[in-house]
C-alpha atoms as a PDB file:
ATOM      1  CA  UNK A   1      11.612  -9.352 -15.076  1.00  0.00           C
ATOM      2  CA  UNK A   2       8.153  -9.133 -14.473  1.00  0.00           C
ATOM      3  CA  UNK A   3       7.092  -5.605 -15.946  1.00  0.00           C
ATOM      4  CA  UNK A   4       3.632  -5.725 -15.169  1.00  0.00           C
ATOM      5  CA  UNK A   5       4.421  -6.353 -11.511  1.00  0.00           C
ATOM      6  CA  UNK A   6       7.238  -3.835 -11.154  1.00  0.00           C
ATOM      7  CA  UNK A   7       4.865  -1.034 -12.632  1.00  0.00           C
ATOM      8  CA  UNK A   8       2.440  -1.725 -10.288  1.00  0.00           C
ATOM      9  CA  UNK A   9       4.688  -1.661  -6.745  1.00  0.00           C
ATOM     10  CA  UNK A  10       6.334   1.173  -9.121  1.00  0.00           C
ATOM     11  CA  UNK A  11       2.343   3.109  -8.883  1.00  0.00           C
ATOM     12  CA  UNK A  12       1.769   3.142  -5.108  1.00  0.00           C
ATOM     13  CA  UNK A  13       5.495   3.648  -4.126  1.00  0.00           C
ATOM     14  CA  UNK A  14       6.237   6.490  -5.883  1.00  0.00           C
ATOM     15  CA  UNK A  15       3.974   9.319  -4.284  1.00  0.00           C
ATOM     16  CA  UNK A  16       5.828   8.513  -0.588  1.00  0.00           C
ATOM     17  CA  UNK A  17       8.983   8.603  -2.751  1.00  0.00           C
ATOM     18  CA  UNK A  18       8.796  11.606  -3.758  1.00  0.00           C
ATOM     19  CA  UNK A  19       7.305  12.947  -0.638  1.00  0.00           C
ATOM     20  CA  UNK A  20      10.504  11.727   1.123  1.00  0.00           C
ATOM     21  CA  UNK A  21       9.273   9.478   2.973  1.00  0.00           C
ATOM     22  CA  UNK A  22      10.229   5.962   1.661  1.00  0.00           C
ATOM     23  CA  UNK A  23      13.161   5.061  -0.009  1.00  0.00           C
ATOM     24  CA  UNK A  24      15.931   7.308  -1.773  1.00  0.00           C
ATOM     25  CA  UNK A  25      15.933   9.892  -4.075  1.00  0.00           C
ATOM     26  CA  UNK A  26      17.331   8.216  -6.749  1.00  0.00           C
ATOM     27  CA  UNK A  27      14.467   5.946  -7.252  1.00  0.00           C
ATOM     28  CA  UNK A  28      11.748   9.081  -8.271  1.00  0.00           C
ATOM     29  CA  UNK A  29      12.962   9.011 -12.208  1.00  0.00           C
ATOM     30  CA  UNK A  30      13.325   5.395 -12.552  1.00  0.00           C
ATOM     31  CA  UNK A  31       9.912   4.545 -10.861  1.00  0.00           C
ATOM     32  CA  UNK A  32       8.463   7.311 -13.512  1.00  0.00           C
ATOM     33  CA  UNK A  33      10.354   5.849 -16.136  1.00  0.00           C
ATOM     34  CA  UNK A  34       9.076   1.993 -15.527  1.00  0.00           C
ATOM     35  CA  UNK A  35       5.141   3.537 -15.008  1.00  0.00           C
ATOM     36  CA  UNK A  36       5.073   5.585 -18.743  1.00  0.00           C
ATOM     37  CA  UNK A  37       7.554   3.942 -20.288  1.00  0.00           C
ATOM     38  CA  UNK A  38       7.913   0.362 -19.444  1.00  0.00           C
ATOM     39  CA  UNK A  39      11.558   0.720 -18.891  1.00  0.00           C
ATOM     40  CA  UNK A  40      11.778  -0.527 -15.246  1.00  0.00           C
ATOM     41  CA  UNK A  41      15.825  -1.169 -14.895  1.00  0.00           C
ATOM     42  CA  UNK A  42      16.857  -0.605 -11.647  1.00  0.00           C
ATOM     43  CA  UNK A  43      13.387  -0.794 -10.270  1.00  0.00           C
ATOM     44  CA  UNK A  44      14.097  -3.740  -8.459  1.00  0.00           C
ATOM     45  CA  UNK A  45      17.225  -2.482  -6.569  1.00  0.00           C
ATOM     46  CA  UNK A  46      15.267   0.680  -5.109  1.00  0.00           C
ATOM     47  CA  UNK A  47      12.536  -1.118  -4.274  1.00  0.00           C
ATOM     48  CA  UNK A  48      15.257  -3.407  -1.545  1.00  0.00           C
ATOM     49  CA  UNK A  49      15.838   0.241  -0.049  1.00  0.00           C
ATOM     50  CA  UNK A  50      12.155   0.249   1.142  1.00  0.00           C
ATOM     51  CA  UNK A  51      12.365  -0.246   4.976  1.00  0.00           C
ATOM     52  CA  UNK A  52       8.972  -1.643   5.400  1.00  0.00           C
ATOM     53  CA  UNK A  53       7.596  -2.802   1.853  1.00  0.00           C
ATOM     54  CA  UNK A  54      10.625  -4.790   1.116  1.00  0.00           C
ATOM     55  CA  UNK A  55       9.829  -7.153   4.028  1.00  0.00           C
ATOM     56  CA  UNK A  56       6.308  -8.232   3.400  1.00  0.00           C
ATOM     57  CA  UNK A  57       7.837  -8.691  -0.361  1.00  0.00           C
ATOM     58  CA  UNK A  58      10.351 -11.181   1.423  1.00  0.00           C
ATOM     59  CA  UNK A  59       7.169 -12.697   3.341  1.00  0.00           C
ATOM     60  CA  UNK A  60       4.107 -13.226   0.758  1.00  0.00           C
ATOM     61  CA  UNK A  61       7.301 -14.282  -1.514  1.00  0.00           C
ATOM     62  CA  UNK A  62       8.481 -16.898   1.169  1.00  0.00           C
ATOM     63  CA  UNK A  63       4.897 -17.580   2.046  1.00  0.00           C
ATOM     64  CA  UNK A  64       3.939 -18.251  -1.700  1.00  0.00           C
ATOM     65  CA  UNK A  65       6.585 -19.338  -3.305  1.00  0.00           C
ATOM     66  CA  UNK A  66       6.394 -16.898  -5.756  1.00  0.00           C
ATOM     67  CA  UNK A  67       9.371 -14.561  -6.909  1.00  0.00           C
ATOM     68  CA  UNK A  68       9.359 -11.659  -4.504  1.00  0.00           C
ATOM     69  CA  UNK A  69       8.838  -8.987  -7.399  1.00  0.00           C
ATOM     70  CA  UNK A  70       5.719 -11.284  -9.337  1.00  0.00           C
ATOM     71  CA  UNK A  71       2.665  -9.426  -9.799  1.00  0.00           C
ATOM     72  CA  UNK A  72       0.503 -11.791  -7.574  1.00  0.00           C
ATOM     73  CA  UNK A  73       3.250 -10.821  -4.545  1.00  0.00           C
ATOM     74  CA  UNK A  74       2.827  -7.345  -5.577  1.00  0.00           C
ATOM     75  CA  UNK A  75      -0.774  -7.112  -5.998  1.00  0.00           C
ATOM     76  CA  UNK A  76      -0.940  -8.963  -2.446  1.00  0.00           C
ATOM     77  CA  UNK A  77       0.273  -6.391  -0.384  1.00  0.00           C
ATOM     78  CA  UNK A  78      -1.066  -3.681  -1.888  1.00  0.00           C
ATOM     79  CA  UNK A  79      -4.410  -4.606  -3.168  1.00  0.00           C
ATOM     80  CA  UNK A  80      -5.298  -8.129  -1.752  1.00  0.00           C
ATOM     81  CA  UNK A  81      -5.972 -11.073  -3.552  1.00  0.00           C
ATOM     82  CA  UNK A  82      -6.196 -14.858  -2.673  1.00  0.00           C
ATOM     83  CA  UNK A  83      -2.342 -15.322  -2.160  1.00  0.00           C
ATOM     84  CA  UNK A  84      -2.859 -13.839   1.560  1.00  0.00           C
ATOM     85  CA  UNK A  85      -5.010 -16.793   2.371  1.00  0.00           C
ATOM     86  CA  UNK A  86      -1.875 -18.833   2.758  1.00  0.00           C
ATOM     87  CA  UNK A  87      -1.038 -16.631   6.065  1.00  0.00           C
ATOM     88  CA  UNK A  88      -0.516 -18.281   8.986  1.00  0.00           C
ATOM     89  CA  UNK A  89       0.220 -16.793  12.729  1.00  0.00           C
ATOM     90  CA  UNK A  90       3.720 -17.647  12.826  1.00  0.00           C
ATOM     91  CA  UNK A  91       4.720 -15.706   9.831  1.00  0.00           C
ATOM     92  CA  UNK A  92       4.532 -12.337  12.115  1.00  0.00           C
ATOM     93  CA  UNK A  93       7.344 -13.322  13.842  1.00  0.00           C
ATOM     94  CA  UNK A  94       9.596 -14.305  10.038  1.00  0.00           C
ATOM     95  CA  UNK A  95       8.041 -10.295   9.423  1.00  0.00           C
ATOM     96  CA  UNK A  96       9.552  -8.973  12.487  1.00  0.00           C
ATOM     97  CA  UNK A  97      12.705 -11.276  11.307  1.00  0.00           C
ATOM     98  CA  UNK A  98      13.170  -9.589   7.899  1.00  0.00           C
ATOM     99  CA  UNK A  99      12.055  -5.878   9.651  1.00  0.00           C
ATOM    100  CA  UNK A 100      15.327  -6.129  11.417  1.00  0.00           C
ATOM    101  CA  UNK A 101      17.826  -7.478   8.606  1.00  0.00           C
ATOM    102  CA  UNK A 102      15.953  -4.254   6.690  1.00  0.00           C
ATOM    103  CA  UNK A 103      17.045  -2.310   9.415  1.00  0.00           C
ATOM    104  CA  UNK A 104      13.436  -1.308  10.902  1.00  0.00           C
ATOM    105  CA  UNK A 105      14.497  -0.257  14.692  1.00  0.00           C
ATOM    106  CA  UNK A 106      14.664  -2.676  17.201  1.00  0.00           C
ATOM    107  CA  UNK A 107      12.456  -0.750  19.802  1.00  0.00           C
ATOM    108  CA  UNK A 108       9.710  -0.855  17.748  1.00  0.00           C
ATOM    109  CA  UNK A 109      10.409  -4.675  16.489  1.00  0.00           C
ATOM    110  CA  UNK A 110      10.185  -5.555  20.573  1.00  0.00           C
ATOM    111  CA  UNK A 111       7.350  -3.844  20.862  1.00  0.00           C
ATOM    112  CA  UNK A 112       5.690  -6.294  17.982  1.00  0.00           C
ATOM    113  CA  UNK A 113       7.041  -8.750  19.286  1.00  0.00           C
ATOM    114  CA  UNK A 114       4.824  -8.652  22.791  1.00  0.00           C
ATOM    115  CA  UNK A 115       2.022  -7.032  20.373  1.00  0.00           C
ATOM    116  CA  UNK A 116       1.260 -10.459  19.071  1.00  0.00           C
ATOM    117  CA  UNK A 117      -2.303 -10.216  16.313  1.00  0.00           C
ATOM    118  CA  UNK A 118      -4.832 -12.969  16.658  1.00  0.00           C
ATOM    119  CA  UNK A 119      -4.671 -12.897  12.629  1.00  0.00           C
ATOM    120  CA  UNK A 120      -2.007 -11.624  10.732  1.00  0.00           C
ATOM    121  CA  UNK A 121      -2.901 -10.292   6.837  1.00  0.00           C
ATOM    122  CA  UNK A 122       0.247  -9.257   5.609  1.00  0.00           C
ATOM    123  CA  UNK A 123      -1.008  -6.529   3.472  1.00  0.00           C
ATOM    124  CA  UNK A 124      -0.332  -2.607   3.206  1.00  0.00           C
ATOM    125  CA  UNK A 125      -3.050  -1.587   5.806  1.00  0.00           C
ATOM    126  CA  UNK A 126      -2.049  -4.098   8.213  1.00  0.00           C
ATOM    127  CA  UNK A 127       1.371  -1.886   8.100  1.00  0.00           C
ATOM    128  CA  UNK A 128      -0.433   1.520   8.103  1.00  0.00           C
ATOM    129  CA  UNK A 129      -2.817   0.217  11.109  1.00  0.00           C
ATOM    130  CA  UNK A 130      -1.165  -2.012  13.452  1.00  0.00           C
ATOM    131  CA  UNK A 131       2.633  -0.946  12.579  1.00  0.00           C
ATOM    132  CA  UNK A 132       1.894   2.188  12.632  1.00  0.00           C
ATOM    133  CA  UNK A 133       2.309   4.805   9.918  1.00  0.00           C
ATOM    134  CA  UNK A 134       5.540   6.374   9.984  1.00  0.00           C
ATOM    135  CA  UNK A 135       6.820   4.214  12.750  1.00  0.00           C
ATOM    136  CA  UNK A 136       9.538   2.569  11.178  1.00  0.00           C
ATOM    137  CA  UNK A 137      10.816   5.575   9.250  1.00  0.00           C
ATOM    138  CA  UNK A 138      10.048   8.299  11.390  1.00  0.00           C
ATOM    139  CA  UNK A 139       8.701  10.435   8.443  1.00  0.00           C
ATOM    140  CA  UNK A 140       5.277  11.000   9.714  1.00  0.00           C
ATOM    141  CA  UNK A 141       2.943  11.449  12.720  1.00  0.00           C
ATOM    142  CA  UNK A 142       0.285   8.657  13.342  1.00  0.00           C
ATOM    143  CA  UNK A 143      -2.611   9.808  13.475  1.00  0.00           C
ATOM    144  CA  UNK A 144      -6.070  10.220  11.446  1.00  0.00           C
ATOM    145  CA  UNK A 145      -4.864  11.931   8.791  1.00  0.00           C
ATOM    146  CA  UNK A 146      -1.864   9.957   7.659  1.00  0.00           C
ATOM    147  CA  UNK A 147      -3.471   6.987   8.149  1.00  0.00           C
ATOM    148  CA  UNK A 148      -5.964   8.261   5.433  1.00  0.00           C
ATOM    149  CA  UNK A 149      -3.138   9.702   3.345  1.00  0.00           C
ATOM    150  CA  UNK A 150      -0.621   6.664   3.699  1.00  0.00           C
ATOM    151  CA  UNK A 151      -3.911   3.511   3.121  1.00  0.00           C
ATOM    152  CA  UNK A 152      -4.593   2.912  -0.632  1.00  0.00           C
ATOM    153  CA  UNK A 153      -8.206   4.586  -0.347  1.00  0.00           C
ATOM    154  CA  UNK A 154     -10.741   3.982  -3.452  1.00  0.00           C
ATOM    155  CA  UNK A 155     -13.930   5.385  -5.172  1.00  0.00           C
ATOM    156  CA  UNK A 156     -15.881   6.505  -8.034  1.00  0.00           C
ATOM    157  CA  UNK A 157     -15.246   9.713 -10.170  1.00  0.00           C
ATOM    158  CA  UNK A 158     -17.721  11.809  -9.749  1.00  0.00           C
ATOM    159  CA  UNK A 159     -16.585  14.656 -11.814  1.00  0.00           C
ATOM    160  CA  UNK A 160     -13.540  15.504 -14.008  1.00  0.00           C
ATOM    161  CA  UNK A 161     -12.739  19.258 -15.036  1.00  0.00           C
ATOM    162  CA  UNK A 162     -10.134  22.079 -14.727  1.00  0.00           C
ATOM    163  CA  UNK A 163      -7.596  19.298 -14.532  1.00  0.00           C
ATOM    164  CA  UNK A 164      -9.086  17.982 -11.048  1.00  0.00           C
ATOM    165  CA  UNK A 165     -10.674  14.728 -10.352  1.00  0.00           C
ATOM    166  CA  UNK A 166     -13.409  14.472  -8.244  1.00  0.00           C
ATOM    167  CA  UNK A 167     -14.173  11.081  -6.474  1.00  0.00           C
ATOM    168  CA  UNK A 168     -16.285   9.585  -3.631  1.00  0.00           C
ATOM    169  CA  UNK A 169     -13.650   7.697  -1.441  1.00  0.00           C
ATOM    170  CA  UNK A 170     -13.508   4.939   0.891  1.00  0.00           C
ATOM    171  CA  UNK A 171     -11.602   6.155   3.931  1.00  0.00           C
ATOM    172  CA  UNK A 172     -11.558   5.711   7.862  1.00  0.00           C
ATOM    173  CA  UNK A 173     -12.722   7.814  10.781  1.00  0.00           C
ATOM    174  CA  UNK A 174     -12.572   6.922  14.183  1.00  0.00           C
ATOM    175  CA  UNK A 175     -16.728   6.393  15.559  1.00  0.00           C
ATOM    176  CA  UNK A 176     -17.139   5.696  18.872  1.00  0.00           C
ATOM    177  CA  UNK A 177     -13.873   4.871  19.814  1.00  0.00           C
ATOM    178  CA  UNK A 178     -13.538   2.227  16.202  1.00  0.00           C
ATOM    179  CA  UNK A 179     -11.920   2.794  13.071  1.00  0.00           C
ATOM    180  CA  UNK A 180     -14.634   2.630  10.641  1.00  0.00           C
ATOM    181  CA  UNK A 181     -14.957   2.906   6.706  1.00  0.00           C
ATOM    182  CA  UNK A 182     -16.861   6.041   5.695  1.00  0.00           C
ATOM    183  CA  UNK A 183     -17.231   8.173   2.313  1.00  0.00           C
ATOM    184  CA  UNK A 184     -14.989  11.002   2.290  1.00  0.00           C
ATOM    185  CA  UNK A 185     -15.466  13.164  -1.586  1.00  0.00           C
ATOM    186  CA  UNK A 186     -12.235  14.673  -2.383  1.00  0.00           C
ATOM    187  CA  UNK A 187     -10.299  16.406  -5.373  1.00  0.00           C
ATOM    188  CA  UNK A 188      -7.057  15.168  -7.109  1.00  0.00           C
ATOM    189  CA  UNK A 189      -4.686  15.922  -9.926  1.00  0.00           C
ATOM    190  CA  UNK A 190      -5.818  14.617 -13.132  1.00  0.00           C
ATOM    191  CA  UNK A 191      -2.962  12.030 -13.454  1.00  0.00           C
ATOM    192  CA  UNK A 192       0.242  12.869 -15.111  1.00  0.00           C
ATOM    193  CA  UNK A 193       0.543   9.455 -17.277  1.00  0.00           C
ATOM    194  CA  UNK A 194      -2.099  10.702 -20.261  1.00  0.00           C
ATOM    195  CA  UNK A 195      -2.750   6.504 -21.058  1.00  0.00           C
ATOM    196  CA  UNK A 196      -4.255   6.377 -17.328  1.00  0.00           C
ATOM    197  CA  UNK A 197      -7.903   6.668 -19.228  1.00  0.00           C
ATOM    198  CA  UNK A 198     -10.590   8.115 -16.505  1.00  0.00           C
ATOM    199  CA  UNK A 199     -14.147   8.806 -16.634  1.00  0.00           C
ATOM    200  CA  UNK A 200     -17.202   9.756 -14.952  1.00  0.00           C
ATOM    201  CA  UNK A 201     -17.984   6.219 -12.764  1.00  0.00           C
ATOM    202  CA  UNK A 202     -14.463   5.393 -13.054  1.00  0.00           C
ATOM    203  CA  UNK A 203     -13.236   3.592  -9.975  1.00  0.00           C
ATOM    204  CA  UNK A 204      -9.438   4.586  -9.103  1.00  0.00           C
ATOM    205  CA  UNK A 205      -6.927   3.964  -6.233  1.00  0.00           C
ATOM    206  CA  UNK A 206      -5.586   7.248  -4.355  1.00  0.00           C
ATOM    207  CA  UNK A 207      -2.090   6.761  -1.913  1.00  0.00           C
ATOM    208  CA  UNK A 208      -0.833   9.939  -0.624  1.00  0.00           C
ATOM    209  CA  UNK A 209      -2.904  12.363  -2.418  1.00  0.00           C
ATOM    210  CA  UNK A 210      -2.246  10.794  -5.901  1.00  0.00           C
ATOM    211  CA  UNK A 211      -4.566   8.759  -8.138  1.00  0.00           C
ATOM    212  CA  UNK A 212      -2.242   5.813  -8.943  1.00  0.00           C
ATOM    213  CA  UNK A 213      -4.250   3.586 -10.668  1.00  0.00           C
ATOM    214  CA  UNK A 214      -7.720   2.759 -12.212  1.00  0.00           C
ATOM    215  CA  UNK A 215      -9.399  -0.385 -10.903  1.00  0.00           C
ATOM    216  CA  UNK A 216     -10.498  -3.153 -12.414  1.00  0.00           C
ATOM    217  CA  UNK A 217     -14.287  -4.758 -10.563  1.00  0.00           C
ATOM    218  CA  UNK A 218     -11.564  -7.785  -9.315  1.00  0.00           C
ATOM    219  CA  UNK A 219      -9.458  -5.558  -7.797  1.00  0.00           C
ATOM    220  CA  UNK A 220     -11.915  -2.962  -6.337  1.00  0.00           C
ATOM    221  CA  UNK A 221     -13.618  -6.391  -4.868  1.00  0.00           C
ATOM    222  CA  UNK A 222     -10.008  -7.674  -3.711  1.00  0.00           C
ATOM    223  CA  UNK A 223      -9.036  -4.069  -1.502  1.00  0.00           C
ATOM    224  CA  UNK A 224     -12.442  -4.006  -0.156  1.00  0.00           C
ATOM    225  CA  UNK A 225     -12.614  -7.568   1.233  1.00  0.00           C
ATOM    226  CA  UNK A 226      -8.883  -7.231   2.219  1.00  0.00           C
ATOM    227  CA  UNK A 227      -9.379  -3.389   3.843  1.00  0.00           C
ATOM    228  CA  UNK A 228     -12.531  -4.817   6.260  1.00  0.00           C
ATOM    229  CA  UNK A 229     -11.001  -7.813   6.970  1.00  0.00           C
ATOM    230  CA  UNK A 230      -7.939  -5.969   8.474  1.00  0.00           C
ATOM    231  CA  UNK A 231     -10.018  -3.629  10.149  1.00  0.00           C
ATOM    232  CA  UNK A 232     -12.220  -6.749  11.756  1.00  0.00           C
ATOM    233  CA  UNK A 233      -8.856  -7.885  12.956  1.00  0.00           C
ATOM    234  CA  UNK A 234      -7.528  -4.408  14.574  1.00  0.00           C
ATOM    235  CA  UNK A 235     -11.496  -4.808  16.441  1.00  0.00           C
ATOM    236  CA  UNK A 236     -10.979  -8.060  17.850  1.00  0.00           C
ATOM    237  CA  UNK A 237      -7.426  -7.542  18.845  1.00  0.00           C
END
């Protein structure tokens, strides 16, 4: 079992959990449990119940070689890292392959399948952007807003007090007709787990209205590389 890889799908998929909007109930305490405590049994069986994250699990997995719940896989999909590089065209259609043994429907897997991407980046915004937020579940609208609530948005603390957070995030508007990156400040929770250390300068990850994580310079470098080359992508499609 790889812990540190299990508390980090365990960070981003919890706030949709709990919102309802990904996976069952039953996965809420044991997600909590594996991020503050380190005790992450069962993590790996709720995860399987995730009708879109499981599959690109199954793909960078298959595409790597790497076990399917390794940090690397994990860190893939929802930060970026090098691992994506493997990527080549015909792994959209082993995606749309594994969206329908997860049970995705199979309107939406036909209409993939004749929406074919000049690149294909297997990576959380790729789902959020050219999937479509809420498309496979049903949970949500797509539009503006839950694209910005459902992409793993970043930035710097600004301010901390009264239990909020204050940060300067990276976030998308539609200019002209494009999806473009823009600075949006917003205030958050102070997060629940007291070893999540923040300060002033601080640069942390936000998905669905929660801070889930503080980044390291590698990883802020990672999602921002990973986040414009998706977008360059949706451009030239």
């Amino acid at each position: 079992m790889d812990k540190k890889a299990l508390q980090l799908l365990c960070r981003f998929s919890l706030p949709p959990n709990s919102l309802g909007y990904c996976g069952k109930n039953s996965a809420i305490e044991k997600f909590r449990r594996c991020i503050v405590e380190g005790r992450c049994s069962g993590v790996q069986r709720e995860l399987k119940k995730f009708i879109v994250l499981h599959p690109y699990l199954r793909l960078i997995s298959k595409i790597s070689g790497l076990p399917r719940f390794s940090n690397k896989v994990a860190e893939a999909y929802w930060l970026g890292n090098n691992t994506l590089k493997n990527t080549k065209p015909r792994h959209y259609n082993l995606l749309l392959k594994y969206f329908s043994e997860q049970g995705v429907p199979e309107n939406l897997i036909e209409d993939l399948r004749h929406r074919v991407p000049k690149e294909f980046i297997p990576t959380h915004l790729f789902q959020v952007l050219y999937v479509g937020v809420g498309k496979a579940s049903g949970s949500v609208p797509y539009n503006i807003n839950t694209i910005n609530n459902c992409m793993v948005r970043w930035g710097k603390v600004v301010n901390i007090s009264d239990n909020q957070v204050i940060a300067n995030l990276t976030s998308i508007k539609k200019i002209g007709g494009k999806l473009s990156l823009v600075k949006i400040r917003q205030k958050f929770p102070v997060p629940a787990e007291k070893h999540v250390k923040l300060n002033r300068g601080s640069i942390v990850a936000v998905h669905w209205g929660q801070i889930v994580k503080k980044l390291s310079h590698l990883e802020e470098k990672n999602l921002n590389y990973w986040t414009r080359r998706v977008l360059r992508i949706l451009a030239d499609n």
